[in-house]
C-alpha atoms as a PDB file:
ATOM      1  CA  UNK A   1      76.310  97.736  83.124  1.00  0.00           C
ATOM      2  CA  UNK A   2      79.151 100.535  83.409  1.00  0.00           C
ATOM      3  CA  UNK A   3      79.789 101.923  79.756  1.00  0.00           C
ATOM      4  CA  UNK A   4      82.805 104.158  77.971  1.00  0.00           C
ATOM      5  CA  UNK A   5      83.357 107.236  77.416  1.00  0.00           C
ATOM      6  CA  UNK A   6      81.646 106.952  74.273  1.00  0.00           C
ATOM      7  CA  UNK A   7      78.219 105.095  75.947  1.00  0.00           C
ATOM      8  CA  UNK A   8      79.224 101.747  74.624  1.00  0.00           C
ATOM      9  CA  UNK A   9      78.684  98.802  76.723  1.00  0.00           C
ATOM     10  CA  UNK A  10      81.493  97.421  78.558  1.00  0.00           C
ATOM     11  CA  UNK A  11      80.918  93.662  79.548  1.00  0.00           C
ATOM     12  CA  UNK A  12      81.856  93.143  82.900  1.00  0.00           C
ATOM     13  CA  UNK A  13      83.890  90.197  82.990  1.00  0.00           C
ATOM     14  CA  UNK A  14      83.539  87.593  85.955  1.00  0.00           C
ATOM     15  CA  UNK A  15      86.935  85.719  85.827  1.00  0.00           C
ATOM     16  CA  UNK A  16      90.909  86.012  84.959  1.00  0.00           C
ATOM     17  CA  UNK A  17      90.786  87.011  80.712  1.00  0.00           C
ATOM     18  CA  UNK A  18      91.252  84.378  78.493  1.00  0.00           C
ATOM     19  CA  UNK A  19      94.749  83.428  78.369  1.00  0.00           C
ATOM     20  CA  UNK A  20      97.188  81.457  76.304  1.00  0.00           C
ATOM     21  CA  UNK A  21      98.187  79.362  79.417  1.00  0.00           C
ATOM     22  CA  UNK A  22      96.313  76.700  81.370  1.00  0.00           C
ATOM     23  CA  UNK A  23      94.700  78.446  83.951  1.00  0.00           C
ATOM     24  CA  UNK A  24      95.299  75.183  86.409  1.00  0.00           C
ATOM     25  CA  UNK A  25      98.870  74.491  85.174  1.00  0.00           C
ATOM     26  CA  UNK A  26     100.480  77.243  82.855  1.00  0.00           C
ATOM     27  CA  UNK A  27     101.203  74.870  80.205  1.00  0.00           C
ATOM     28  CA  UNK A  28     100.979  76.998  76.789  1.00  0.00           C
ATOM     29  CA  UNK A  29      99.339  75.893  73.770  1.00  0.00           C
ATOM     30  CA  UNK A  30     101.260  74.378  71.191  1.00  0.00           C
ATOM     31  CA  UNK A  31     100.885  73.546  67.210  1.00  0.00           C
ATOM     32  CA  UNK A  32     100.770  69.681  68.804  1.00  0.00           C
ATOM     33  CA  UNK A  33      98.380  70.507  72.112  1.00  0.00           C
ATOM     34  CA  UNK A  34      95.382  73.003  71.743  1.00  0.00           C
ATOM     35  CA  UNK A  35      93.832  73.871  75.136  1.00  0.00           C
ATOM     36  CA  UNK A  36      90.257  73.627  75.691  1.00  0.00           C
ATOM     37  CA  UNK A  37      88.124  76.588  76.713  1.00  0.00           C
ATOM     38  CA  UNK A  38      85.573  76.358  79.492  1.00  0.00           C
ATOM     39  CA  UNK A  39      82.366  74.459  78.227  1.00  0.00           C
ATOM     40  CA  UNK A  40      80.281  76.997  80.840  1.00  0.00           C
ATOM     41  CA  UNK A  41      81.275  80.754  80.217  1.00  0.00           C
ATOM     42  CA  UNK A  42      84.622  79.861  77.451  1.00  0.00           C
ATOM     43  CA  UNK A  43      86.855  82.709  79.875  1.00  0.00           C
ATOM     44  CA  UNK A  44      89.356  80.288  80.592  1.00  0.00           C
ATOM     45  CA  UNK A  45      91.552  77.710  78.831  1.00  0.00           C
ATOM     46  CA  UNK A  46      92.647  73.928  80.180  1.00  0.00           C
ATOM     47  CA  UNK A  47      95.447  71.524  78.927  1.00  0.00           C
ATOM     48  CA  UNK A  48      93.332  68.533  79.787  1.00  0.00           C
ATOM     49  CA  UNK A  49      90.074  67.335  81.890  1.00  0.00           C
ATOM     50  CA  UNK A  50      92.033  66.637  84.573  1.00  0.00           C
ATOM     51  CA  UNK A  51      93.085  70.372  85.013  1.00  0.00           C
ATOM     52  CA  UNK A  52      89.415  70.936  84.548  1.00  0.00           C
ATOM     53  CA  UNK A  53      88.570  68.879  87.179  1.00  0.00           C
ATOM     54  CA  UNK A  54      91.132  69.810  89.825  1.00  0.00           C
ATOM     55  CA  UNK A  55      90.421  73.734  89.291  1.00  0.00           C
ATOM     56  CA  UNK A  56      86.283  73.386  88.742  1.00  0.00           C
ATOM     57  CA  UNK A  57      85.921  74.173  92.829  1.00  0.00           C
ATOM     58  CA  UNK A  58      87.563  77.769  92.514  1.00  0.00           C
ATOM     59  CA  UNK A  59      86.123  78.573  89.003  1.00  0.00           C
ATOM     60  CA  UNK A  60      82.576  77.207  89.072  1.00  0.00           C
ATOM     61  CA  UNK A  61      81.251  80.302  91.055  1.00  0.00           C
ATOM     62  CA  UNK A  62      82.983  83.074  88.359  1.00  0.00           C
ATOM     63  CA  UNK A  63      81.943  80.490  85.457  1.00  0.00           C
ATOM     64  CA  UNK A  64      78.227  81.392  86.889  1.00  0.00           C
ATOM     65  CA  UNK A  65      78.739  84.988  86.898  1.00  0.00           C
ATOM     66  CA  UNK A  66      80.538  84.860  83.878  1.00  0.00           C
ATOM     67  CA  UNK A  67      77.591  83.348  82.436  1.00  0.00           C
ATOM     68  CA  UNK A  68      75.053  85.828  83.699  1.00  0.00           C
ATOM     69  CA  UNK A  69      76.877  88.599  82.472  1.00  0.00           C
ATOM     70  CA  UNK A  70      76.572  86.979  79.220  1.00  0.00           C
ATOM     71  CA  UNK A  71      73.553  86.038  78.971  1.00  0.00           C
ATOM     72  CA  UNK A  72      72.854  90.300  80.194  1.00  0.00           C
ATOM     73  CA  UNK A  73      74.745  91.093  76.821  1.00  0.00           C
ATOM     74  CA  UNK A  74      72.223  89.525  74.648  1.00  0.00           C
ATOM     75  CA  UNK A  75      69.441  91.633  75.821  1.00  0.00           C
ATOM     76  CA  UNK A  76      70.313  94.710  74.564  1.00  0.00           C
ATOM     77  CA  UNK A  77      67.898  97.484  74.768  1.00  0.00           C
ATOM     78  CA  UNK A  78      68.065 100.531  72.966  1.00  0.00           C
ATOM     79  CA  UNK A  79      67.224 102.749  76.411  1.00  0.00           C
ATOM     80  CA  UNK A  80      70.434 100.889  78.026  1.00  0.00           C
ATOM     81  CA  UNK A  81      71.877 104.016  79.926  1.00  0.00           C
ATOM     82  CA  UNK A  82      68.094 104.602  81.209  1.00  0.00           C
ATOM     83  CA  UNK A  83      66.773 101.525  81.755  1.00  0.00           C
ATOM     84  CA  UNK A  84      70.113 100.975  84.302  1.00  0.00           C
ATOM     85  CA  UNK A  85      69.341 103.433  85.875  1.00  0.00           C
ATOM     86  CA  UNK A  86      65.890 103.017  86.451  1.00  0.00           C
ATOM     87  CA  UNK A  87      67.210  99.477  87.730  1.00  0.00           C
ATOM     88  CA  UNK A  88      69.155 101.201  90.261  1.00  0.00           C
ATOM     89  CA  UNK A  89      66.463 103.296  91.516  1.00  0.00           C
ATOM     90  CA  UNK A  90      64.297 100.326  91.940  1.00  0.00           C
ATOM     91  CA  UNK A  91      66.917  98.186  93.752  1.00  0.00           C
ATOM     92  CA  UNK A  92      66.327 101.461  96.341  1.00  0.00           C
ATOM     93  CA  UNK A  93      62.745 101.346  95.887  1.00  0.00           C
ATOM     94  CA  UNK A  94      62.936  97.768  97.489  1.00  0.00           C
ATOM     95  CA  UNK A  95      65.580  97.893  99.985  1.00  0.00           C
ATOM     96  CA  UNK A  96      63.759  96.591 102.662  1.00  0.00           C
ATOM     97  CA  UNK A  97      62.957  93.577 100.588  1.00  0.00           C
ATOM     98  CA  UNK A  98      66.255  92.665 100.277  1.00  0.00           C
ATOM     99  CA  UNK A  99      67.379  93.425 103.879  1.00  0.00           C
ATOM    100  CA  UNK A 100      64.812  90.274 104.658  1.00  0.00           C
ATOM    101  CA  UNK A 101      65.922  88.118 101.427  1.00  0.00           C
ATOM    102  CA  UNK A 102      69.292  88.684 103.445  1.00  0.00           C
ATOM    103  CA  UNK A 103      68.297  87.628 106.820  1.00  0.00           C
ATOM    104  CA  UNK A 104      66.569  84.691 104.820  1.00  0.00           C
ATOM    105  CA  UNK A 105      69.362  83.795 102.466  1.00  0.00           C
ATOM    106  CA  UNK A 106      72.002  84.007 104.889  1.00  0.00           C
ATOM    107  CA  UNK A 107      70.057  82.689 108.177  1.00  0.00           C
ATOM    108  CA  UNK A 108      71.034  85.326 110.048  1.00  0.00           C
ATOM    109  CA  UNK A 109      68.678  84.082 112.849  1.00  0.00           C
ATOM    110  CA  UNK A 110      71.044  81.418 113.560  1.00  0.00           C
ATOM    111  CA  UNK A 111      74.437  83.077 113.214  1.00  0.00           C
ATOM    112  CA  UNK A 112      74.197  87.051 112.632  1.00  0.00           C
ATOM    113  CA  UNK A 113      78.369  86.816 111.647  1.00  0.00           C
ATOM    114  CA  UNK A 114      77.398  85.420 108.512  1.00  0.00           C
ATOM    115  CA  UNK A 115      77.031  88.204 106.517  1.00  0.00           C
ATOM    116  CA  UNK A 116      80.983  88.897 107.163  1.00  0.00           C
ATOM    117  CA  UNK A 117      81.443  85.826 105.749  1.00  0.00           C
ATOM    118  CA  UNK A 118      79.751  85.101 102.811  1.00  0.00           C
ATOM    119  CA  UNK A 119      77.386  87.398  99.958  1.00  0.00           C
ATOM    120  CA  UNK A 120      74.150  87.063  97.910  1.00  0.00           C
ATOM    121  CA  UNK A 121      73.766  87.080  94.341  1.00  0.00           C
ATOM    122  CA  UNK A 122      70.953  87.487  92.296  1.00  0.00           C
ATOM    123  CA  UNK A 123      69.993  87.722  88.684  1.00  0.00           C
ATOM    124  CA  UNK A 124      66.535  89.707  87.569  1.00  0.00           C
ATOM    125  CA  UNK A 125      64.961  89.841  83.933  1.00  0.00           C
ATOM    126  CA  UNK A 126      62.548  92.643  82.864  1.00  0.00           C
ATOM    127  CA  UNK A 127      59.198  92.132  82.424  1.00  0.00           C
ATOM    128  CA  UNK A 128      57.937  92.168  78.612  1.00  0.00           C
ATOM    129  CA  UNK A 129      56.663  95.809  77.992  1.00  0.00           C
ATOM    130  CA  UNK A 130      57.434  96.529  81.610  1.00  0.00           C
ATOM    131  CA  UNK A 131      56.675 100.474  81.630  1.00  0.00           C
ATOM    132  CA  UNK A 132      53.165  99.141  81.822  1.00  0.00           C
ATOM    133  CA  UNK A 133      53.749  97.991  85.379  1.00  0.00           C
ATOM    134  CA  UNK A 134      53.939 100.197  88.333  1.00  0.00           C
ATOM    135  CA  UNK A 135      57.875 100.101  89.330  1.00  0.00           C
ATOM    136  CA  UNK A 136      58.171  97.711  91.791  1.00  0.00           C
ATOM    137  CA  UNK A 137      56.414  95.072  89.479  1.00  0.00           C
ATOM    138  CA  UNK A 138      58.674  95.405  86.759  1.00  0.00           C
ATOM    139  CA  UNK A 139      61.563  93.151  86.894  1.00  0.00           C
ATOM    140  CA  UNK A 140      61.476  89.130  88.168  1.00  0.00           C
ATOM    141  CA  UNK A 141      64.035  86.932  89.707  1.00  0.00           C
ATOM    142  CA  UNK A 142      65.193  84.142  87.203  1.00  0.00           C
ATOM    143  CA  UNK A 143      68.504  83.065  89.918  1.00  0.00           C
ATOM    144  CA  UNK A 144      69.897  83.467  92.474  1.00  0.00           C
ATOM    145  CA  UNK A 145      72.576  81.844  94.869  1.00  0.00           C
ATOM    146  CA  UNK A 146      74.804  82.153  98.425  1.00  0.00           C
ATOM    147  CA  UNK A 147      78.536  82.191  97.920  1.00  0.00           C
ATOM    148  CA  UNK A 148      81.627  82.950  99.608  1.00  0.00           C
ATOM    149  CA  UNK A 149      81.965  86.610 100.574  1.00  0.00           C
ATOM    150  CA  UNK A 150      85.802  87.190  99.008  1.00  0.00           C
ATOM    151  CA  UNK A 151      84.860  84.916  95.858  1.00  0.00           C
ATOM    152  CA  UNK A 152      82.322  87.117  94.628  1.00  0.00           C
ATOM    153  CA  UNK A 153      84.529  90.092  95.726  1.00  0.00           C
ATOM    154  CA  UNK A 154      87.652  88.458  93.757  1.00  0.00           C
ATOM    155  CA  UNK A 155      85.187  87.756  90.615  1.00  0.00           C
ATOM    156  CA  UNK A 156      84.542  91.453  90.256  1.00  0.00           C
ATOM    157  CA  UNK A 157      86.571  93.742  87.945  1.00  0.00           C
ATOM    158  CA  UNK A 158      87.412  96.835  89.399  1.00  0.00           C
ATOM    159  CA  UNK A 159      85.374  99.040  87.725  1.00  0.00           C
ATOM    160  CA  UNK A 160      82.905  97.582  89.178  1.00  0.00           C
ATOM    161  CA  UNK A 161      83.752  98.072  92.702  1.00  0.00           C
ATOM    162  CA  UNK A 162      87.484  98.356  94.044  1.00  0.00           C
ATOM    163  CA  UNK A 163      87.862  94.796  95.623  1.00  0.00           C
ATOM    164  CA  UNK A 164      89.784  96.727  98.796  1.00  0.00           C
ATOM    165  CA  UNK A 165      87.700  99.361  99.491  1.00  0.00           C
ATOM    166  CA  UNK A 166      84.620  97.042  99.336  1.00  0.00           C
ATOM    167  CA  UNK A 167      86.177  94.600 101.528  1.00  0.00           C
ATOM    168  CA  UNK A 168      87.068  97.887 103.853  1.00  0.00           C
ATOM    169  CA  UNK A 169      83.405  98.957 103.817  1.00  0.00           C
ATOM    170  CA  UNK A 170      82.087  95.463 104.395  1.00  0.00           C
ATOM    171  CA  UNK A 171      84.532  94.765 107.626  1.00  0.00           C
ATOM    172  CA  UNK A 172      84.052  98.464 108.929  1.00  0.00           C
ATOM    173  CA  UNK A 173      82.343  99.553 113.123  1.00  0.00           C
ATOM    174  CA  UNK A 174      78.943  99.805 110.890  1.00  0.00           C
ATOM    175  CA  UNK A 175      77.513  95.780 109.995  1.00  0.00           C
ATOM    176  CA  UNK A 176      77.180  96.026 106.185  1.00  0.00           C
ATOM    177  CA  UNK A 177      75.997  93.127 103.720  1.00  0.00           C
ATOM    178  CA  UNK A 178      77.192  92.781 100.292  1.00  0.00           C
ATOM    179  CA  UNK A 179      74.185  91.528  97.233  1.00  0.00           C
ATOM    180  CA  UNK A 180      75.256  91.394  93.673  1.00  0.00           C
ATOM    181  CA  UNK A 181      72.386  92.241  91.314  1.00  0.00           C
ATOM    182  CA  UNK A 182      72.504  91.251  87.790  1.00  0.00           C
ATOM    183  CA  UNK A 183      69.551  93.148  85.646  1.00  0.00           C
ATOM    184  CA  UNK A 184      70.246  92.569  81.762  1.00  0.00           C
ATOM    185  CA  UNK A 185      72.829  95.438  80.830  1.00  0.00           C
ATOM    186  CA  UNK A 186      73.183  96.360  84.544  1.00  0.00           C
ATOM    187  CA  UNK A 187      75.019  95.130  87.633  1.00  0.00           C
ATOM    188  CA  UNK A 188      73.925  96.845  90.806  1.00  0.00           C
ATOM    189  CA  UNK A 189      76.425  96.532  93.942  1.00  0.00           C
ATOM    190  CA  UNK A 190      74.438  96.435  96.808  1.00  0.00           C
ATOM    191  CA  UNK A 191      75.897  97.276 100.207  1.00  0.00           C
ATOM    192  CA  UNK A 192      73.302  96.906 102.551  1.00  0.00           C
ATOM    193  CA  UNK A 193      73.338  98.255 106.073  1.00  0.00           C
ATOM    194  CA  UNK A 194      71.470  96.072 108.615  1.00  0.00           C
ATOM    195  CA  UNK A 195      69.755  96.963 111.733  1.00  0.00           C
ATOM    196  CA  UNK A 196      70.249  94.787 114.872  1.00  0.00           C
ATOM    197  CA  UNK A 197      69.029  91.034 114.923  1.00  0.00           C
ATOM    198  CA  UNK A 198      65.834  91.725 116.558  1.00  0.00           C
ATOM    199  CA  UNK A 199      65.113  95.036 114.540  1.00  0.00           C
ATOM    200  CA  UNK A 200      65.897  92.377 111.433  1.00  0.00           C
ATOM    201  CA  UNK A 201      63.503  89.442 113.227  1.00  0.00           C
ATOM    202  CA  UNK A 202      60.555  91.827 113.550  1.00  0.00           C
ATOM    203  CA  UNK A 203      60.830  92.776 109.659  1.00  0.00           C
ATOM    204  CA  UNK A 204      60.881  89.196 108.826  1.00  0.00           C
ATOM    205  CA  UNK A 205      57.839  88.607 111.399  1.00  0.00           C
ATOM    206  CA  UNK A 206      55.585  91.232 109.908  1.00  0.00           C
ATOM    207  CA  UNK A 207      55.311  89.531 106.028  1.00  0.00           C
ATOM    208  CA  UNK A 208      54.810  85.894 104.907  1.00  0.00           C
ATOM    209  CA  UNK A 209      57.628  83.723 105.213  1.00  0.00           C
ATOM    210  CA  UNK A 210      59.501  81.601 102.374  1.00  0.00           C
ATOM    211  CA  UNK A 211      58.278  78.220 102.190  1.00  0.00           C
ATOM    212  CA  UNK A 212      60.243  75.203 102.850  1.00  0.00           C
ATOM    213  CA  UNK A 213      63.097  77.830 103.518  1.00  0.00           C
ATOM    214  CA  UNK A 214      63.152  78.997  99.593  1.00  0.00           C
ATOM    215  CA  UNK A 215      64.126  82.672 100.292  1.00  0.00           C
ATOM    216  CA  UNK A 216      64.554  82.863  96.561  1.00  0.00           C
ATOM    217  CA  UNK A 217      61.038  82.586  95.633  1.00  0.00           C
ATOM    218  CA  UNK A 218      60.075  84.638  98.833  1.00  0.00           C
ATOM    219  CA  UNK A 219      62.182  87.469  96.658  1.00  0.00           C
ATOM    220  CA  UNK A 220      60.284  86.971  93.329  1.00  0.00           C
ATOM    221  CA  UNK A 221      57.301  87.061  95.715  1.00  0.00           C
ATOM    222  CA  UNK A 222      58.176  90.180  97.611  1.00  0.00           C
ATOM    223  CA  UNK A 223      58.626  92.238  95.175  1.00  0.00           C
ATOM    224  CA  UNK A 224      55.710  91.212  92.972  1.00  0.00           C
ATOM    225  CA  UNK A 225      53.347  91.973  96.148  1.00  0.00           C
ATOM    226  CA  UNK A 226      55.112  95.266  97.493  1.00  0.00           C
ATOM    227  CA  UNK A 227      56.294  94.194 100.501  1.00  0.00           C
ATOM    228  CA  UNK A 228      58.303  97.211 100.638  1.00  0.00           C
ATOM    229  CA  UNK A 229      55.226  98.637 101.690  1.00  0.00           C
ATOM    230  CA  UNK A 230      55.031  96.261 104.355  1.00  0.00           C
ATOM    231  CA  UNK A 231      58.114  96.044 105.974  1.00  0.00           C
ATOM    232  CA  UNK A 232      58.864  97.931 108.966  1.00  0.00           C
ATOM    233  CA  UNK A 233      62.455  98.698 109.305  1.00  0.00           C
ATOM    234  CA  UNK A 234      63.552 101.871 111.551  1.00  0.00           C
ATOM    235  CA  UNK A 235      64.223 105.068 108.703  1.00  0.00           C
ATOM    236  CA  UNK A 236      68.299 104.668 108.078  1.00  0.00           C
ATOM    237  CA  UNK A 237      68.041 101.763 107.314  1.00  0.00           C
ATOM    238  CA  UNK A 238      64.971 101.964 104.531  1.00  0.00           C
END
């Protein structure tokens, strides 16, 4: 999670800031009308169910994220600063693992475009006393979802990423993928170069493949069995 100045956390919030206005309608609150926060993630504020309702489609994804983030906030660590960074050097560690969670998540196999269109997200816990564990054992999947490519850009502040240079990276000559990785205190950007379809087939071909199509599990899987290891990807793209 990006911090201040000073090393305190910054929560990275998911969705517009909680305003006095309905978010659907722009009615203000009142001493006779109080608006209603979001049950989910309480970042936004609604005049009635029915502006609830008619706006759930373009919040529910940032209500999840908002949620995530959250939930990150709770489990506060005395090693923050380190322990994000270690994070970050084992989304590296496994970044052939998530090329193929990708090509899984996305099914690339059947349309390559749809990386252009549409992102990964995924939210990891840390194992209980997980220095004990070599690194790629160390954190777990707990969630994970596909979602519109410019709604998870949208739902990020910008000091996270800046939403127009990310969406410049992501539409430039070189095919790049976008995965948002929640870890606790840390979100990890991940902008993942791919190879070509078949170099991304073969990968896929040369470790087990998710079960009933559940590339989520496949993940958790992956990275408990080091299929970094395993994976054959050409070198730039390791």
């Amino acid at each position: 999670m990006p911090t201040n100045s000073s090393g305190d956390e910054e929560l990275v919030v998911l969705s517009s800031h909680l305003i006095k206005g309905c978010v659907n309608c722009d009615r203000y609150e009142t001493p006779d009308q109080k608006l209603l926060s979001c049950l989910g993630c309480g970042k936004v504020r609604y005049c009635s169910k029915e502006c609830q309702l008619a706006h759930w489609l373009e919040h529910k994804v940032p209500c999840k994220l908002n949620r995530q983030a959250a939930q990150s906030s709770k489990t506060r660590e005395p090693d923050g600063g380190r322990a994000a960074h270690e994070f970050g050097r084992w989304v590296q560690l496994n970044n052939p693992v998530f090329t193929v969670a990708l090509y899984h998540a996305l099914g690339l196999e059947a349309d390559l475009n749809a990386y252009k269109t549409r992102g990964v997200v995924v939210q990891f816990a840390s194992k209980p006393n997980r220095l004990n564990y070599p690194m790629h054992q160390r954190y777990n999947v707990t969630d994970g979802f596909t979602e519109d490519l410019d709604t998870i850009i949208q739902s990020m502040p910008p000091r996270l990423a800046n939403p127009e240079e990310l969406k410049q990276t992501l539409k430039g000559s070189r095919p790049t993928a976008l995965i948002l990785l929640f870890y606790d205190r840390a979100t990890h950007v991940l902008k993942l170069h791919l190879p070509s379809l078949q170099e991304l087939r073969d990968a896929a071909e040369g470790v087990d493949k998710p079960v009933k199509g559940d590339w989520l599990k496949w993940l958790d899987k992956a990275i408990s069995n080091n299929f970094q290891d395993t994976i054959k990807l050409p070198k730039p793209f390791r």
